[in-house]
Protein backbone atom coordinates (compact mmCIF):
# COMPACT_ATOMS: atom_id res chain seq x y z
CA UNK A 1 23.67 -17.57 17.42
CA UNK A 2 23.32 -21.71 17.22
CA UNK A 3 21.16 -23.14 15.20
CA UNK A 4 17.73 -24.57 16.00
CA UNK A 5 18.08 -27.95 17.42
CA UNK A 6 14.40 -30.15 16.80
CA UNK A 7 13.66 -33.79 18.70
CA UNK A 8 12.62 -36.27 16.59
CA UNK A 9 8.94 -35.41 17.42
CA UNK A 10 9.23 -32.23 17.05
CA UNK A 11 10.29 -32.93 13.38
CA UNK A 12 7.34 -35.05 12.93
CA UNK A 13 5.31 -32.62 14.57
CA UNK A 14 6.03 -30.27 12.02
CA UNK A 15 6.50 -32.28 9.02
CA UNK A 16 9.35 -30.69 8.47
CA UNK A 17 13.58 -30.73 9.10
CA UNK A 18 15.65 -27.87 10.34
CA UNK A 19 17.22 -27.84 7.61
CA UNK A 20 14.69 -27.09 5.81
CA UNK A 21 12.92 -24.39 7.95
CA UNK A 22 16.58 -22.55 7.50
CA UNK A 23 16.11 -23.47 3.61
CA UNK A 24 13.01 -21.73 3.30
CA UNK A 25 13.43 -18.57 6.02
CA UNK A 26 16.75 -17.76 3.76
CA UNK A 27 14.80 -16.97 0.94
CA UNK A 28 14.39 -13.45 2.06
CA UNK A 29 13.04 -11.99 -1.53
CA UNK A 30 10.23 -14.35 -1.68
CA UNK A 31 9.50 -14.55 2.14
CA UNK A 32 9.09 -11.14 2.52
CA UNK A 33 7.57 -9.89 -0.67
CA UNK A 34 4.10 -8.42 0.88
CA UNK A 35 2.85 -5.34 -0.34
CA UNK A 36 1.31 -3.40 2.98
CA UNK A 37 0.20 -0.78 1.29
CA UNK A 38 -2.57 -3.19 -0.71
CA UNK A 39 -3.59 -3.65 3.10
CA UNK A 40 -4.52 -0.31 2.64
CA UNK A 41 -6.87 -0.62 -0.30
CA UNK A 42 -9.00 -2.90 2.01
CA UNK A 43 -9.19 -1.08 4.52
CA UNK A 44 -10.21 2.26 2.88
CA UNK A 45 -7.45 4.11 3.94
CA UNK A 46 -4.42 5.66 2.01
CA UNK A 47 -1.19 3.25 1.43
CA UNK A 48 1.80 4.07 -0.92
CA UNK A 49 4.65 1.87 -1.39
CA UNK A 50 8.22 4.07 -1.16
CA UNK A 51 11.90 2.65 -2.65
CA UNK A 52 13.64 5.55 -2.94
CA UNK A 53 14.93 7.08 0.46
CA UNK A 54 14.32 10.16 -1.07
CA UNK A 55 10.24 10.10 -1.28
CA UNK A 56 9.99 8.68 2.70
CA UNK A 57 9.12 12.44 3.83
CA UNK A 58 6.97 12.98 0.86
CA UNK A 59 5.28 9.77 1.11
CA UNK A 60 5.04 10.65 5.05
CA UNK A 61 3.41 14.18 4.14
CA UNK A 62 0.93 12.72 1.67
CA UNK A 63 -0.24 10.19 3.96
CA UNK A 64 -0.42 13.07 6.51
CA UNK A 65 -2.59 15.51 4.36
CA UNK A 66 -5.12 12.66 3.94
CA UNK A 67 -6.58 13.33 6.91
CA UNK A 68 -6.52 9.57 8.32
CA UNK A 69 -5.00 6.43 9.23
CA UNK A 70 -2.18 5.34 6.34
CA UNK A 71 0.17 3.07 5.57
CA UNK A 72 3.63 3.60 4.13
CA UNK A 73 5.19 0.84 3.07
CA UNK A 74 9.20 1.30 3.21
CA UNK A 75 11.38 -1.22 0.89
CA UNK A 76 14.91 -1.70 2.46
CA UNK A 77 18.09 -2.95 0.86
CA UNK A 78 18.35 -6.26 2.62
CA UNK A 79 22.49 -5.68 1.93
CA UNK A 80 22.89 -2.26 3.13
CA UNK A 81 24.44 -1.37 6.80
CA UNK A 82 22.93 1.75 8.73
CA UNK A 83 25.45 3.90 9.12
CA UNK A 84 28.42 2.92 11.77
CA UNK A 85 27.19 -0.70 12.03
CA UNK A 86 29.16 -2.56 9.46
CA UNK A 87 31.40 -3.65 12.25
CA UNK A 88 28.75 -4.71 14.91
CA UNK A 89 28.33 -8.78 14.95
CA UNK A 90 25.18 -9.28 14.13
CA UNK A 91 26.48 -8.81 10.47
CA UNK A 92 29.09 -11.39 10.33
């Protein structure tokens, strides 16, 4: 994939260079730090946070047995492959 290409006015537009919209988006730790399940809390419904691929079905089957709408919130390792994909394109 190429990278973005901006006008001049564009730039202006949005105060801000490619460069540094790639700067920023790269920072995937920081950019997407959001814990969903809080979004729960709000809302009154049940939310759990899950790292370990181990406690997805038991976090699925808790948020089943509460009888209403849930949120699970699944952290990934950004530098894992699913399996059979290390080869595929999108990773080099």
């Amino acid at each position: 994939m190429s990278e973005p290409e901006f006008s001049e006015a564009e730039e202006e537009a949005w105060g801000i260079t490619p460069e540094e919209v790639l700067e920023r988006i790269s920072d995937v730790e920081g950019a997407m730090h959001v814990d969903f399940e809080k979004f729960a809390d709000m809302l009154g419904i049940y939310g759990e946070a899950v790292r370990d691929p181990a406690e997805i079905r038991p976090a699925l089957e808790r948020a089943r047995a509460s009888g209403g709408c849930a949120i699970i919130n699944c952290w990934l390792d950004p530098d894992a492959y699913a399996p059979g994909t290390e080869n595929q394109t999108m990773y080099r």
